[in-house]
PDB file of N, CA and C in Angstrom:
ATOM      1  N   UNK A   1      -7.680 -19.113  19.812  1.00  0.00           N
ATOM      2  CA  UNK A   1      -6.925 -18.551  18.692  1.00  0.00           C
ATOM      3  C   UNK A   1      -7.860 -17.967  17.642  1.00  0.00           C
ATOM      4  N   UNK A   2      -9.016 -18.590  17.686  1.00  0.00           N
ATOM      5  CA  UNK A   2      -9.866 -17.760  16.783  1.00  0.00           C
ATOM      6  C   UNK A   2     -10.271 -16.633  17.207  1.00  0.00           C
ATOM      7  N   UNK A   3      -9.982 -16.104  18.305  1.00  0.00           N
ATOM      8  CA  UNK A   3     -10.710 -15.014  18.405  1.00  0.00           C
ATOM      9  C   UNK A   3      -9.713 -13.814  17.943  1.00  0.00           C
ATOM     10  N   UNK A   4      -8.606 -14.307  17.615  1.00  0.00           N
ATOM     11  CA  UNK A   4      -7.424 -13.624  17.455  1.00  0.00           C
ATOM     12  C   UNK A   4      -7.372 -13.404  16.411  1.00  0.00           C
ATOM     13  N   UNK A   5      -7.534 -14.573  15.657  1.00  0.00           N
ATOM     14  CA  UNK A   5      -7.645 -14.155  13.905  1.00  0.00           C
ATOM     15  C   UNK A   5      -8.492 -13.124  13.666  1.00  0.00           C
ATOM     16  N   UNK A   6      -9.786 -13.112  14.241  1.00  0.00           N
ATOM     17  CA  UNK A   6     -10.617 -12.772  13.749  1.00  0.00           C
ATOM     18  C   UNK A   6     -10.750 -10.876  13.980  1.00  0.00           C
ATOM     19  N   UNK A   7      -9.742 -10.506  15.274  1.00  0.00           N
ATOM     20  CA  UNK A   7      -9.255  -9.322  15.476  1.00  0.00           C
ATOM     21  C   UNK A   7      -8.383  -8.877  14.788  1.00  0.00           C
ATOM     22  N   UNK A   8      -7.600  -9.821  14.499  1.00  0.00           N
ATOM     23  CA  UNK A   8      -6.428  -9.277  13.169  1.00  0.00           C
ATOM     24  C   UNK A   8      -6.933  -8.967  11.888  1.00  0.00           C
ATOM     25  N   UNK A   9      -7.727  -9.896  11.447  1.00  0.00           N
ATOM     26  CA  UNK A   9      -8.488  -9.547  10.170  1.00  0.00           C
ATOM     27  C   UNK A   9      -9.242  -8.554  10.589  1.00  0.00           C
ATOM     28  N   UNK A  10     -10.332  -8.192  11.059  1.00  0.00           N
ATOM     29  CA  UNK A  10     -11.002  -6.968  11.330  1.00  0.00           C
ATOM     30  C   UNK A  10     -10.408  -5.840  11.140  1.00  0.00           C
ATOM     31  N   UNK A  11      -8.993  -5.667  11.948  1.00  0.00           N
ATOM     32  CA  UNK A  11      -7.966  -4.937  12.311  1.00  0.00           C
ATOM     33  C   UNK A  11      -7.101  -4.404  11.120  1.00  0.00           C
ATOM     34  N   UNK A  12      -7.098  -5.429  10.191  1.00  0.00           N
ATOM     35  CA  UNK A  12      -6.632  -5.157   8.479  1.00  0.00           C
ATOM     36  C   UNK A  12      -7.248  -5.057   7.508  1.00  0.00           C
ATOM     37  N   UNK A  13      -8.561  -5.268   7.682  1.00  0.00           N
ATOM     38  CA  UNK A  13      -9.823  -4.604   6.915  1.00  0.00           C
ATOM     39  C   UNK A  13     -10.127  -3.178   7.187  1.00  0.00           C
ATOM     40  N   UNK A  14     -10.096  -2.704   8.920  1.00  0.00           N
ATOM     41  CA  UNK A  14     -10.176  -1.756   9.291  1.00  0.00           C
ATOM     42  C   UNK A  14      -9.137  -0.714   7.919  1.00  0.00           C
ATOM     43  N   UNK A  15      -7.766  -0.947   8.515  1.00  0.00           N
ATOM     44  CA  UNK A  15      -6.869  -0.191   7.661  1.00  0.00           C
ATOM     45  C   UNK A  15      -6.554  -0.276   6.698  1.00  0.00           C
ATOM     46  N   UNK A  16      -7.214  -1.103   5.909  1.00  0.00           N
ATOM     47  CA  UNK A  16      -7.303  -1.044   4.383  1.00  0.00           C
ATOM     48  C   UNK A  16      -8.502   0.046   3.698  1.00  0.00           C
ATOM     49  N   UNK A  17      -9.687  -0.179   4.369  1.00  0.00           N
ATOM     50  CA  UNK A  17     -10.469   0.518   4.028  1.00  0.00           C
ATOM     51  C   UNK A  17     -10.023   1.782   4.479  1.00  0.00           C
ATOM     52  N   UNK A  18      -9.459   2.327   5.842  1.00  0.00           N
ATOM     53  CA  UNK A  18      -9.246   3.855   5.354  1.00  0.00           C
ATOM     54  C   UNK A  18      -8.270   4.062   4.757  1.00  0.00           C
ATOM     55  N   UNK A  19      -7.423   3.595   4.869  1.00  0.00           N
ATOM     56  CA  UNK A  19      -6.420   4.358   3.337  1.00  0.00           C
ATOM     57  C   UNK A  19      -6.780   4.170   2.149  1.00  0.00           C
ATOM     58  N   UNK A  20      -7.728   2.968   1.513  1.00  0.00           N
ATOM     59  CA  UNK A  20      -8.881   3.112   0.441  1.00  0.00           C
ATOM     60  C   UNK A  20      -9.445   4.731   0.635  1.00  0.00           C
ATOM     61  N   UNK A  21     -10.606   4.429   1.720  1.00  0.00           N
ATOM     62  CA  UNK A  21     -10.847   5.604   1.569  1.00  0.00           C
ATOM     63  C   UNK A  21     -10.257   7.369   1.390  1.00  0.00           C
ATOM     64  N   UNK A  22      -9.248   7.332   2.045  1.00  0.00           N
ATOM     65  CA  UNK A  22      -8.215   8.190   2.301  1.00  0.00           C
ATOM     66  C   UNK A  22      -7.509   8.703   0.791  1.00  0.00           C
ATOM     67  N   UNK A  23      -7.470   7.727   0.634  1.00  0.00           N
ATOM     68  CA  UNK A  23      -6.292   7.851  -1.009  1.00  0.00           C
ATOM     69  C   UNK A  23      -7.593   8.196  -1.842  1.00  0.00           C
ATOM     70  N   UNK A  24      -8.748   7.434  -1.700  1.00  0.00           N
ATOM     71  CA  UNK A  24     -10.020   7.763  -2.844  1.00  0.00           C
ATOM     72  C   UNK A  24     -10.369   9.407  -2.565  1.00  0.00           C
ATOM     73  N   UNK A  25     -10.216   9.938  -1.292  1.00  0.00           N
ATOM     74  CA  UNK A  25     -11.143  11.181  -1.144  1.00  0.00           C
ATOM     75  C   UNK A  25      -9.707  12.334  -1.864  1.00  0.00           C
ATOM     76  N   UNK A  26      -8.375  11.662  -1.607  1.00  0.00           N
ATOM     77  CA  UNK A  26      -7.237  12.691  -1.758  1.00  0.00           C
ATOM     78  C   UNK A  26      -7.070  12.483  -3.467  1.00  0.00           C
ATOM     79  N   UNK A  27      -7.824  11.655  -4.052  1.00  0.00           N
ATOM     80  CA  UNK A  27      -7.309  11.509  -5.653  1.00  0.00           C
ATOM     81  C   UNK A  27      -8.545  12.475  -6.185  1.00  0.00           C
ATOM     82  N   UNK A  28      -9.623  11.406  -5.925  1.00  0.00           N
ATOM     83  CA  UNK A  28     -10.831  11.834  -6.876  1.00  0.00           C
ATOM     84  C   UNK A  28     -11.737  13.464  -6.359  1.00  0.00           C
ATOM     85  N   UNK A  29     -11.952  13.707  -5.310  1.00  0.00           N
ATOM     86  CA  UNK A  29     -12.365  14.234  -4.515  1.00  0.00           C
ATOM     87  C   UNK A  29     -11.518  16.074  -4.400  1.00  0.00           C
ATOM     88  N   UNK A  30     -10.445  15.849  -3.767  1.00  0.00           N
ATOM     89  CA  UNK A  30      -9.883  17.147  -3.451  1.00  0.00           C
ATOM     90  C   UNK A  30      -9.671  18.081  -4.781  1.00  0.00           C
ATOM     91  N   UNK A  31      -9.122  16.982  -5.827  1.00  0.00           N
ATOM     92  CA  UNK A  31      -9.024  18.649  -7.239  1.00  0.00           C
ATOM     93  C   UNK A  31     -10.316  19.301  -6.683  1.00  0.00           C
ATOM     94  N   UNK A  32     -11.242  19.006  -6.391  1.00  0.00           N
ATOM     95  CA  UNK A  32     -12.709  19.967  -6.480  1.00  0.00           C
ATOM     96  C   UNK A  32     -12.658  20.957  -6.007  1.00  0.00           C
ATOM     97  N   UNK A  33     -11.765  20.793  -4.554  1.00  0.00           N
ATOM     98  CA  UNK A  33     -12.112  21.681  -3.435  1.00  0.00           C
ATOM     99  C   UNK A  33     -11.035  22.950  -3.937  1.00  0.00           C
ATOM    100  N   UNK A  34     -11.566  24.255  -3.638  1.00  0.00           N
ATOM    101  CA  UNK A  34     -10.619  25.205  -3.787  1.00  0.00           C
ATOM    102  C   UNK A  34      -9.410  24.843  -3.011  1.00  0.00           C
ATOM    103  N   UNK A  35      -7.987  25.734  -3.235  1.00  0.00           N
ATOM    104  CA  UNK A  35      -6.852  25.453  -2.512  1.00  0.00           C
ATOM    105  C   UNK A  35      -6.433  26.071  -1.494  1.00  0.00           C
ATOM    106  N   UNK A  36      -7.637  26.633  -1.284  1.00  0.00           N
ATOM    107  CA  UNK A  36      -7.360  27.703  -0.084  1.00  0.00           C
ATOM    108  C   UNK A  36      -7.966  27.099   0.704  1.00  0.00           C
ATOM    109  N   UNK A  37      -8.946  26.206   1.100  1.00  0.00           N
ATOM    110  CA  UNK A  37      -9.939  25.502   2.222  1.00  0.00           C
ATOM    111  C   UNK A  37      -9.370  24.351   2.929  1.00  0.00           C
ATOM    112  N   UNK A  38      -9.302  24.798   4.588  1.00  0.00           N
ATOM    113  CA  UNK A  38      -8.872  23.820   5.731  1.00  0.00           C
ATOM    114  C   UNK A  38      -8.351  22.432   5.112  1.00  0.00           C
ATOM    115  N   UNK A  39      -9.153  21.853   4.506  1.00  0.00           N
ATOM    116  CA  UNK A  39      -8.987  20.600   4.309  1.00  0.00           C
ATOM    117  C   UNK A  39      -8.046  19.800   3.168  1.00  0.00           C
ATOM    118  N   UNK A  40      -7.117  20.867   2.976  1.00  0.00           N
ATOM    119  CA  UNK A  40      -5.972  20.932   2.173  1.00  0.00           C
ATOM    120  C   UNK A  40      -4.551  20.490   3.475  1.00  0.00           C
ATOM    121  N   UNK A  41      -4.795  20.804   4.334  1.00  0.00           N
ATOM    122  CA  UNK A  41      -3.820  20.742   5.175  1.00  0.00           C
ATOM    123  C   UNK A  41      -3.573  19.412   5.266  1.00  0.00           C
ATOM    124  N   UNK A  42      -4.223  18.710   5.566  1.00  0.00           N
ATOM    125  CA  UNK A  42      -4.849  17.136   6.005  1.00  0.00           C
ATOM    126  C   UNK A  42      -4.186  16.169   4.907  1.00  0.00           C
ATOM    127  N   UNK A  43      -3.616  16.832   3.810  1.00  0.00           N
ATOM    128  CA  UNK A  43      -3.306  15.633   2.537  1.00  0.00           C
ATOM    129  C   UNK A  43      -1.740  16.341   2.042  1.00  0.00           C
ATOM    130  N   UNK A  44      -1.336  15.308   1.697  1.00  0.00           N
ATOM    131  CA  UNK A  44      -0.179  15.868   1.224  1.00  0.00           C
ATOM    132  C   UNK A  44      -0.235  16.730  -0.362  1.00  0.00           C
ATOM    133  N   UNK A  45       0.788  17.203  -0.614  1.00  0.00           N
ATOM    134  CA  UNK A  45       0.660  17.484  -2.472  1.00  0.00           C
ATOM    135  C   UNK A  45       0.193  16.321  -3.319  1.00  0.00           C
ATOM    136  N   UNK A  46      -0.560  16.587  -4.695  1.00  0.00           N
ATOM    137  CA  UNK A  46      -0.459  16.178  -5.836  1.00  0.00           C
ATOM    138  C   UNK A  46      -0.181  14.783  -6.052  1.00  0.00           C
ATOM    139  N   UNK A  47       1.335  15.323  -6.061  1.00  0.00           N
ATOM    140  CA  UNK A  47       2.414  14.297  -6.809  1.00  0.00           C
ATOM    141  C   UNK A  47       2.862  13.529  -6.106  1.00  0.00           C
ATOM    142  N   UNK A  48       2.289  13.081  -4.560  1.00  0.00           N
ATOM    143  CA  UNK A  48       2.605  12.057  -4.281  1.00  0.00           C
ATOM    144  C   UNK A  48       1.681  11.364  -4.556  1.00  0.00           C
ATOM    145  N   UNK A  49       0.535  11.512  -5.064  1.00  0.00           N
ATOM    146  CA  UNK A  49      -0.964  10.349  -5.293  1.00  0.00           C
ATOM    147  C   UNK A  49       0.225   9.631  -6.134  1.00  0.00           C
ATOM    148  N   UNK A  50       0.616   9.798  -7.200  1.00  0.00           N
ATOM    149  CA  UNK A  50       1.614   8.803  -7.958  1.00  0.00           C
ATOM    150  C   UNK A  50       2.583   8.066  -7.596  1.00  0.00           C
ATOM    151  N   UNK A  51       3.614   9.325  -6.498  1.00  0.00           N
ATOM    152  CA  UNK A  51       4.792   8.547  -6.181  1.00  0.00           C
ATOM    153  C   UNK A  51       4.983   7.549  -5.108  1.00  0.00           C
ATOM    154  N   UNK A  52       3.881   7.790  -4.388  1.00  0.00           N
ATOM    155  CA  UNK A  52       3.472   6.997  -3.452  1.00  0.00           C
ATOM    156  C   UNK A  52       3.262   5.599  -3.750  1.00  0.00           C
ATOM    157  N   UNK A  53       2.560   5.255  -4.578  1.00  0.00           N
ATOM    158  CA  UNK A  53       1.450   3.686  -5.115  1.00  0.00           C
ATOM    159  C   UNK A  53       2.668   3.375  -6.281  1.00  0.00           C
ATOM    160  N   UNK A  54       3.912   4.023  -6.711  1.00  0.00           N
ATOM    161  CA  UNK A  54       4.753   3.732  -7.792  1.00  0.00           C
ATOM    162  C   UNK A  54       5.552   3.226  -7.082  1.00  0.00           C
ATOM    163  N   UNK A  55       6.283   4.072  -6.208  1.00  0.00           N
ATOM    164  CA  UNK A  55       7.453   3.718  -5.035  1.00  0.00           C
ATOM    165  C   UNK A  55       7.128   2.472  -4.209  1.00  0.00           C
ATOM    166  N   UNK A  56       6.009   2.153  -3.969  1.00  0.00           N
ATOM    167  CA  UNK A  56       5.240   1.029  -3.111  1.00  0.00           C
ATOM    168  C   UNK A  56       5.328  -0.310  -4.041  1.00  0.00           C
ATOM    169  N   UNK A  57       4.899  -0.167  -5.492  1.00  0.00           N
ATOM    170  CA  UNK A  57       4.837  -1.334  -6.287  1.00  0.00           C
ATOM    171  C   UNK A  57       6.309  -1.707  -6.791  1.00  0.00           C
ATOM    172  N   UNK A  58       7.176  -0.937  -6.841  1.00  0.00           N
ATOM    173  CA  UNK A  58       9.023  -1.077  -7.387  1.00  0.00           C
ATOM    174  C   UNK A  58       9.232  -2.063  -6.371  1.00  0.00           C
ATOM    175  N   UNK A  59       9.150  -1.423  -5.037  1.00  0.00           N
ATOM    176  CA  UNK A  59       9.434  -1.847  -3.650  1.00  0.00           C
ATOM    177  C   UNK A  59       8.803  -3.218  -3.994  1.00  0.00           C
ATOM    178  N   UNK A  60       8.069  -3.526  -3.794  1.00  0.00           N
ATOM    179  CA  UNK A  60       6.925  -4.857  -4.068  1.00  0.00           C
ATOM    180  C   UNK A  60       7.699  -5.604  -5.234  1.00  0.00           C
ATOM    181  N   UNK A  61       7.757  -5.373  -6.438  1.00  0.00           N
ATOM    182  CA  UNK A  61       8.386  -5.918  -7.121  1.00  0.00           C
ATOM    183  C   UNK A  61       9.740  -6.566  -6.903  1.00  0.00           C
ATOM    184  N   UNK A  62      11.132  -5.688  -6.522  1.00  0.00           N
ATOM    185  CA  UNK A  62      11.963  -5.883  -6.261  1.00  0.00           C
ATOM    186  C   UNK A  62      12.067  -7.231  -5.193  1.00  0.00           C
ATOM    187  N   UNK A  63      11.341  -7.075  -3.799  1.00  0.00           N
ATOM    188  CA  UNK A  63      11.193  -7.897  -2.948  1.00  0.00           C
ATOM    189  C   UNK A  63      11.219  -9.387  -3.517  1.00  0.00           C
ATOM    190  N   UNK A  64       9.877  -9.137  -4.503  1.00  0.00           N
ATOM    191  CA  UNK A  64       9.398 -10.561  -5.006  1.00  0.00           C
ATOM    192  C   UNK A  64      10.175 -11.152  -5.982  1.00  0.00           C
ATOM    193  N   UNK A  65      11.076 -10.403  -6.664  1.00  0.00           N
ATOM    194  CA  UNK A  65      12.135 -10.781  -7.794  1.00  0.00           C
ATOM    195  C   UNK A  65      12.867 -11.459  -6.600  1.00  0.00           C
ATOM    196  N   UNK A  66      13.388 -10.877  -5.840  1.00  0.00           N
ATOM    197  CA  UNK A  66      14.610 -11.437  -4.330  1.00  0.00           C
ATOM    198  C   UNK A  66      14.007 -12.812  -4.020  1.00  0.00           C
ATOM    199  N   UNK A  67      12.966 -12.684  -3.679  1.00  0.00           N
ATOM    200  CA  UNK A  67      11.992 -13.897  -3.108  1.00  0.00           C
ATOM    201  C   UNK A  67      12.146 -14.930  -4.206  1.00  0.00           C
ATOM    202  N   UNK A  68      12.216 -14.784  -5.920  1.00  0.00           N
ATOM    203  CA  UNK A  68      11.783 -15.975  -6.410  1.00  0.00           C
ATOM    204  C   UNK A  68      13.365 -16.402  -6.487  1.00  0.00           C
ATOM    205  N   UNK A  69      14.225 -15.627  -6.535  1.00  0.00           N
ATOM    206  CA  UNK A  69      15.653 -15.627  -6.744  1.00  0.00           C
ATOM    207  C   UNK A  69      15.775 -17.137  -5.579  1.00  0.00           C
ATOM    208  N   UNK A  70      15.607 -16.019  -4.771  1.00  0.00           N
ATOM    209  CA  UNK A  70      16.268 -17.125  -3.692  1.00  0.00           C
ATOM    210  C   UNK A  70      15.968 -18.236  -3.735  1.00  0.00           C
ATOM    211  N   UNK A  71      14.794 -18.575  -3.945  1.00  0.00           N
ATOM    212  CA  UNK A  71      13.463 -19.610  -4.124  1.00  0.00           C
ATOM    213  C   UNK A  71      14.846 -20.681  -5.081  1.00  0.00           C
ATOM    214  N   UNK A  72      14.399 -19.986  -6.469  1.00  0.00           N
ATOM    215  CA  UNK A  72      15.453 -21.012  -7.180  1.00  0.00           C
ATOM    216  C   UNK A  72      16.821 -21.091  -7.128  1.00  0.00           C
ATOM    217  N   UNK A  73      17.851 -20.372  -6.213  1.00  0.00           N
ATOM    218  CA  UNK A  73      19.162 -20.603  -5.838  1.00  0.00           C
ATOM    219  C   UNK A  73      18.987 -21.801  -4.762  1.00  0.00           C
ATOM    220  N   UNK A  74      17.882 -22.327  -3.858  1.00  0.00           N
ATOM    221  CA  UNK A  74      17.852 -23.113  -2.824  1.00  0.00           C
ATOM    222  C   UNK A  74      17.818 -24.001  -3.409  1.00  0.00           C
ATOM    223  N   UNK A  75      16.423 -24.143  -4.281  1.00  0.00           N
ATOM    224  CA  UNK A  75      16.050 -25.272  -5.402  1.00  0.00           C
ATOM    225  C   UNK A  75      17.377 -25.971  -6.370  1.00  0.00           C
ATOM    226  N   UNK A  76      17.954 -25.377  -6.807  1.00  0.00           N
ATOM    227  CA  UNK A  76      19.048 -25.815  -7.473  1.00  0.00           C
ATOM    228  C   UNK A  76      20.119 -26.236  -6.960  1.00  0.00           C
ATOM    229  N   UNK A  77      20.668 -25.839  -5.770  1.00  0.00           N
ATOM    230  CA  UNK A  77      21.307 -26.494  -4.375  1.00  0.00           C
ATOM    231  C   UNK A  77      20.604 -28.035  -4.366  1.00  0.00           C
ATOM    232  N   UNK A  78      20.133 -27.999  -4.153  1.00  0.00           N
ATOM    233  CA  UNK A  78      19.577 -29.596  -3.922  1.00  0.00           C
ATOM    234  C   UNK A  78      19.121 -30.567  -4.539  1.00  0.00           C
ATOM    235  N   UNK A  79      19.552 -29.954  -6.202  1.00  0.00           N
ATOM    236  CA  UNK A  79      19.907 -31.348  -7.376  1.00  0.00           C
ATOM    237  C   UNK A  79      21.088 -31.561  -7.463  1.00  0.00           C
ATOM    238  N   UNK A  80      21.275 -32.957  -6.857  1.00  0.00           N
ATOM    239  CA  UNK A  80      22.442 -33.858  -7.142  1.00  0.00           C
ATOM    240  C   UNK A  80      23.624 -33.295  -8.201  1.00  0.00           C
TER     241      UNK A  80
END
């Protein structure tokens, strides 16, 4: 089983770091490049650098509001 962990973690380090990298080269990086050069194709517009990592954290949030909800609707079930 360890060898399993240890592919999964690799495996989610792997894909953390490129969409790190990915999101770092499409934020900081591309304003530079003119808008006419190949490597415009490869990234989406602008305005998703924002809506992307905004839409992701609501999502995230919401979940975890659900999660503590439930958490204390169970908890309170089971005082006398």
């Amino acid at each position: 089983m360890e060898l399993a962990d240890r592919a999964v973690g690799f495996l989610l380090s792997f894909i953390s770091l490129s969409i790190f990298t990915y999101y770092t080269f499409w934020v900081i990086i591309l304003p530079f490049v003119d808008s006419d050069h190949f490597i415009h194709q490869y990234f989406l517009p602008q305005e998703y650098a924002i809506l992307i990592p905004v839409f992701a954290g609501v999502t995230l949030l919401f979940f975890l509001c659900i999660f503590v909800g439930m958490v204390m609707f169970k908890s309170n079930k089971k005082k006398p």
